[in-house]
Protein backbone atom coordinates (compact mmCIF):
# COMPACT_ATOMS: atom_id res chain seq x y z
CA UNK A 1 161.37 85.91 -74.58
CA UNK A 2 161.58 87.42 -77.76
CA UNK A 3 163.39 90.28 -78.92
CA UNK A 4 161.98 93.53 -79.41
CA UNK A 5 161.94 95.16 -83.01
CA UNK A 6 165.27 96.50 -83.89
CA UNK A 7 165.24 100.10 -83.86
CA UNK A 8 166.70 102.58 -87.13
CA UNK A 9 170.51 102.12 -87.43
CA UNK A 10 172.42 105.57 -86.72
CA UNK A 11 173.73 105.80 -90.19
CA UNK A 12 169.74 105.42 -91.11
CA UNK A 13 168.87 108.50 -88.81
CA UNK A 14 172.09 110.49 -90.18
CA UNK A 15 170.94 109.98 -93.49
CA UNK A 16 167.01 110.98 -92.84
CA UNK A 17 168.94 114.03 -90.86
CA UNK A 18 171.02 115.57 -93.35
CA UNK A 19 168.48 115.35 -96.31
CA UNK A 20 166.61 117.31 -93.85
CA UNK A 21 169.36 120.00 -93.10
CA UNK A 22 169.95 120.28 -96.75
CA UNK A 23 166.19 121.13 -97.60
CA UNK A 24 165.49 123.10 -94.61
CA UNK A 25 168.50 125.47 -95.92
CA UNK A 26 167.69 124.98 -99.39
CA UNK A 27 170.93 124.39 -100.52
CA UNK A 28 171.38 121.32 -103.22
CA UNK A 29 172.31 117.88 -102.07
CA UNK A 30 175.00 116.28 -102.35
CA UNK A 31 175.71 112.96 -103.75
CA UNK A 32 175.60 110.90 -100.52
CA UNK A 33 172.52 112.43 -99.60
CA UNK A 34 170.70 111.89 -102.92
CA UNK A 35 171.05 108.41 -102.49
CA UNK A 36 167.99 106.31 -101.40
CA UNK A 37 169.94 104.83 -98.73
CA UNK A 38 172.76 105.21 -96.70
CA UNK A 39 175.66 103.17 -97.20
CA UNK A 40 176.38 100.62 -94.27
CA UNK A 41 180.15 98.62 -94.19
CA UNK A 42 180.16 95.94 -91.67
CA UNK A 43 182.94 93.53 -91.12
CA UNK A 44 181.64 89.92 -91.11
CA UNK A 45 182.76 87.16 -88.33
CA UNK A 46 182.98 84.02 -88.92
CA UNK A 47 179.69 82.16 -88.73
CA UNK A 48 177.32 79.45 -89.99
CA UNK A 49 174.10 79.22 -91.67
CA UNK A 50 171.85 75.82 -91.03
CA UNK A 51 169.21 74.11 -91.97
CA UNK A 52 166.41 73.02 -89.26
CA UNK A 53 167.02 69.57 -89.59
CA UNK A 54 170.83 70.33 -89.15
CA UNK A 55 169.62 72.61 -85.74
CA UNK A 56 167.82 69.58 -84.45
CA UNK A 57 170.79 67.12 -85.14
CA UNK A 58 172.94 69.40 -82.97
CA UNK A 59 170.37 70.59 -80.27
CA UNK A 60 167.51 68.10 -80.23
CA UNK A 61 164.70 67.37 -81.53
CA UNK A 62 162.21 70.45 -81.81
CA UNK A 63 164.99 73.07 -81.27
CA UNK A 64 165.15 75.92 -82.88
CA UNK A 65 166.78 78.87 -83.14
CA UNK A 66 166.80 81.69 -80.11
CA UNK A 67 167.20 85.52 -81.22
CA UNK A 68 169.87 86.79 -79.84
CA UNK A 69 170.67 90.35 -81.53
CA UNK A 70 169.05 91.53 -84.48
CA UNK A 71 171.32 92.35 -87.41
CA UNK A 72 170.89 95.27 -90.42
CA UNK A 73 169.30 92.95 -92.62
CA UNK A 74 165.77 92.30 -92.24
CA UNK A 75 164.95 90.02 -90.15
CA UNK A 76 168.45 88.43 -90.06
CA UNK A 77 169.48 87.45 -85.99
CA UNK A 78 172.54 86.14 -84.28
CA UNK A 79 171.34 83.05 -82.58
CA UNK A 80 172.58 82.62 -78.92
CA UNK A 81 173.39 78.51 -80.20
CA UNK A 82 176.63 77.60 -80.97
CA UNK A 83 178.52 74.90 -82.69
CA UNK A 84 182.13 73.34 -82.65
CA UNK A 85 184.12 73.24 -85.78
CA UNK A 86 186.12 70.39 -86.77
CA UNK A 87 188.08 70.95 -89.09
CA UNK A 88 190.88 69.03 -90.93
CA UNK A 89 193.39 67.08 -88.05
CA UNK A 90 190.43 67.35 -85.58
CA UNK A 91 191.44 71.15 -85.42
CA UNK A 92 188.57 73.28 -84.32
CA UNK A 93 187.23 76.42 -83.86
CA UNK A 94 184.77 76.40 -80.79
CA UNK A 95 181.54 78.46 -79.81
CA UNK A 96 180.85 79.63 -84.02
CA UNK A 97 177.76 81.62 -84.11
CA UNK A 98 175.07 80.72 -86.00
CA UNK A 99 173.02 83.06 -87.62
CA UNK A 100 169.48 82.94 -88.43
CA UNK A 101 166.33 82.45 -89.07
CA UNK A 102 167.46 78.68 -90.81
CA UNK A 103 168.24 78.17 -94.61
CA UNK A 104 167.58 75.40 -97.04
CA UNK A 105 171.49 74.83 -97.39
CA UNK A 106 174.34 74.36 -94.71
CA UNK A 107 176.63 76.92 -94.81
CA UNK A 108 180.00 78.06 -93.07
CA UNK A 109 181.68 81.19 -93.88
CA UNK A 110 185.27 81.83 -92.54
CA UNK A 111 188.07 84.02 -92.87
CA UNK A 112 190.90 83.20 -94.98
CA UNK A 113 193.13 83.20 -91.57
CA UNK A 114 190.17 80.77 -90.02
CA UNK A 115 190.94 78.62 -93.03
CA UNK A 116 194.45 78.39 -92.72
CA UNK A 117 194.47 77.75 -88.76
CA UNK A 118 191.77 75.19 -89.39
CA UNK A 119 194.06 73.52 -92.29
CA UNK A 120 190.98 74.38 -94.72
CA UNK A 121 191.65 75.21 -98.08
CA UNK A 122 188.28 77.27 -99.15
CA UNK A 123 187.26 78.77 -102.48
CA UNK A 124 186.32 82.13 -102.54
CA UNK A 125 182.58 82.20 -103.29
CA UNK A 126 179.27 83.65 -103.46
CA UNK A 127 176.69 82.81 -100.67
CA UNK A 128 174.44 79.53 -101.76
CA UNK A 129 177.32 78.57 -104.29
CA UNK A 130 178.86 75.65 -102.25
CA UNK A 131 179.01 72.93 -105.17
CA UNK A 132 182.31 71.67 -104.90
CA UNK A 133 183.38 73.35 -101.57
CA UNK A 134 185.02 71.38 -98.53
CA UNK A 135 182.89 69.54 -95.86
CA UNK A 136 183.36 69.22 -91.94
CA UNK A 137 181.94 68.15 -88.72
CA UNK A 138 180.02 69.97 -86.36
CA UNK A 139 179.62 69.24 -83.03
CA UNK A 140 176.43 70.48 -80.84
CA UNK A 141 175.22 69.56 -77.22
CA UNK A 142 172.81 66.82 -78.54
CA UNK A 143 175.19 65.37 -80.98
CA UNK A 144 177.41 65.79 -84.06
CA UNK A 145 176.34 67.08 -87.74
CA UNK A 146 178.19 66.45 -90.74
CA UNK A 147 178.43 68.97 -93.82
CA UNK A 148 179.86 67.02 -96.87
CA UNK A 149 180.21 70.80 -98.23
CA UNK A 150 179.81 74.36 -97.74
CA UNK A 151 182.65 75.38 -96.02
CA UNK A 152 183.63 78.63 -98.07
CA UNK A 153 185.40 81.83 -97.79
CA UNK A 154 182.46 84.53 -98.57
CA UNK A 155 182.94 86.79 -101.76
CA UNK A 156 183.53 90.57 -100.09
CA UNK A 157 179.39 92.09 -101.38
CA UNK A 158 177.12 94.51 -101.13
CA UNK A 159 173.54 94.29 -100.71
CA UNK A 160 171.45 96.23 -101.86
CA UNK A 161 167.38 97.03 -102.53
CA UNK A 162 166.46 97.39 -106.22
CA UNK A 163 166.16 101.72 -105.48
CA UNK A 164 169.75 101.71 -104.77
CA UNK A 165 170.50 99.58 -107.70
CA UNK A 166 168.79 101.92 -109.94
CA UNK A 167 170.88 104.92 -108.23
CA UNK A 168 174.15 102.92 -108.87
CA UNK A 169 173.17 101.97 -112.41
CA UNK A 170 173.65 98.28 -111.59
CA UNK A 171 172.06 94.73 -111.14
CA UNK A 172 172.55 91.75 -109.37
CA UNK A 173 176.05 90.10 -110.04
CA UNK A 174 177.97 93.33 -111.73
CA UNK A 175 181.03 94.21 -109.12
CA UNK A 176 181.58 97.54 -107.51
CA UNK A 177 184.40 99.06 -106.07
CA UNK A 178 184.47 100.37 -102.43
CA UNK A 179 186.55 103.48 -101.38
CA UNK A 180 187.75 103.03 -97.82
CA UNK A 181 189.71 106.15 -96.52
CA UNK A 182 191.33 106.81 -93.03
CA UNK A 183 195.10 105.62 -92.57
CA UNK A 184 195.24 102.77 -94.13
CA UNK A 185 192.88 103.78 -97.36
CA UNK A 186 192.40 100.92 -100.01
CA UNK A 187 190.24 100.11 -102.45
CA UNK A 188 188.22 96.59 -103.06
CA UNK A 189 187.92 96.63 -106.65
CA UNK A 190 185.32 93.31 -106.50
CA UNK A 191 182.64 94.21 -104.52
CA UNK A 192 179.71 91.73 -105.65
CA UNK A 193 176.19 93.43 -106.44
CA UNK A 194 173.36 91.23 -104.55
CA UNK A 195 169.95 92.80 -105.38
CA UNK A 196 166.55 91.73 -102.98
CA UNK A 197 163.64 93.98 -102.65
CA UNK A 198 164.37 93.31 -98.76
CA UNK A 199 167.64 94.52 -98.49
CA UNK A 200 169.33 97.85 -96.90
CA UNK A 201 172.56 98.70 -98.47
CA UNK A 202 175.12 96.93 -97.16
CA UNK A 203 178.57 95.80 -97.46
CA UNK A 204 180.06 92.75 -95.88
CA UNK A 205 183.57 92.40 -95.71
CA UNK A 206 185.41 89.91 -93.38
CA UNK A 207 187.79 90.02 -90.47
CA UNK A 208 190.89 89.90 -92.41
CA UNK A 209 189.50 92.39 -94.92
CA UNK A 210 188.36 94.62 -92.03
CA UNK A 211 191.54 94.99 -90.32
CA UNK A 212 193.41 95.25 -93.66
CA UNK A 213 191.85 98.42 -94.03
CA UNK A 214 191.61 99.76 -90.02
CA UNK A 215 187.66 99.82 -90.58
CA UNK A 216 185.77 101.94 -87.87
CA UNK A 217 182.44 103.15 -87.77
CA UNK A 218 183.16 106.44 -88.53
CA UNK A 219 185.68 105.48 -91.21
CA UNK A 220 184.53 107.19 -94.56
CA UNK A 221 183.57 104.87 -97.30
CA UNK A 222 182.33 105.25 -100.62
CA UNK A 223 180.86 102.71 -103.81
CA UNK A 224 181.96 103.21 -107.16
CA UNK A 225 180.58 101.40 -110.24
């Protein structure tokens, strides 16, 4: 069965709501509200992206990937598979989500803690830039995979579509800083600038970022060239 389409994210409606409020009382808007978009921080597990011939070594021939939850980006899913991790010294990290629909690269992207319980040690780098990066093993129910590279710690990034670029005054590849308040307030002053007409704005930070910080959904966050 497939999933049904995913429906507007609340901080979508909020944003289409206050715009609203602001015109119906004719009253000016305010920065957050004159962007295109709302702003979306979301803290991203550890995960894997694969190639269909990498599925098929792991699940069988034929398989494919099975929608699970939809995620902000377009068209982006949580897959219900899951893979083993072998890491360095046969450690492992079991049941690591894969996320798709598939790519034309093998990637894994894990926390700096993952990394150190794993015995990894991972560069810090942008999705797709793997050259270089440490291999592993993966194990599925049909069989085992192996990944000569791509094992990375994911640059902390925000996506965005080329209105919201405009609105920043940026392009693809400039950083950002993020402003994230609440208790414990801190700001990322790298916050890498990925640019696709198909994207929502969007940050993704990992886990250890994400806890770092105490980020909630209602936490109140804010970009700053």
């Amino acid at each position: 069965m497939s999933l049904p389409p995913p429906l507007p994210h609340r901080v979508e409606i909020e944003h289409l709501v206050r715009r609203a409020l602001y015109q119906r009382l004719g009253k000016n808007l305010p920065a957050t509200a004159q962007a295109p978009n709302p702003l979306l921080v979301n803290i991203s597990a550890r995960h894997c992206h694969l190639t269909p011939q990498a599925v098929e070594a792991l699940f069988g021939k034929g398989a494919t990937l099975t929608p699970m939850k939809w995620l902000y980006q377009k068209d982006q899913f949580a897959a219900k598979e899951t893979v083993t991790l072998i890491g360095p010294r046969s450690r492992v990290i079991s049941n690591l989500r894969i996320l798709g629909p598939c790519r034309d690269l093998n990637q894994i992207e894990l926390a700096l803690t993952d990394s150190i319980a794993l015995g990894f040690d991972i560069p810090i780098r942008q999705s797709g830039n793997i050259a270089g990066t440490p291999g592993c093993m993966l194990m599925g129910p049909n069989g085992f995979f192996e990944m000569k590279e791509g094992v990375i710690r994911a640059a902390p990034h925000v996506h965005m579509h080329p209105d919201d670029a405009a609105f920043q005054g940026v392009k693809a590849g400039d950083f950002m800083r993020l402003r994230i308040g609440g208790p414990c307030a801190t700001t990322f002053d790298r916050m890498l600038v990925r640019v696709h007409p198909d994207f929502k704005l969007e940050v993704h930070i990992d886990t250890d970022e994400g806890n770092a910080c105490a980020l909630q959904p209602d936490t109140p966050v804010e970009l700053l060239k």
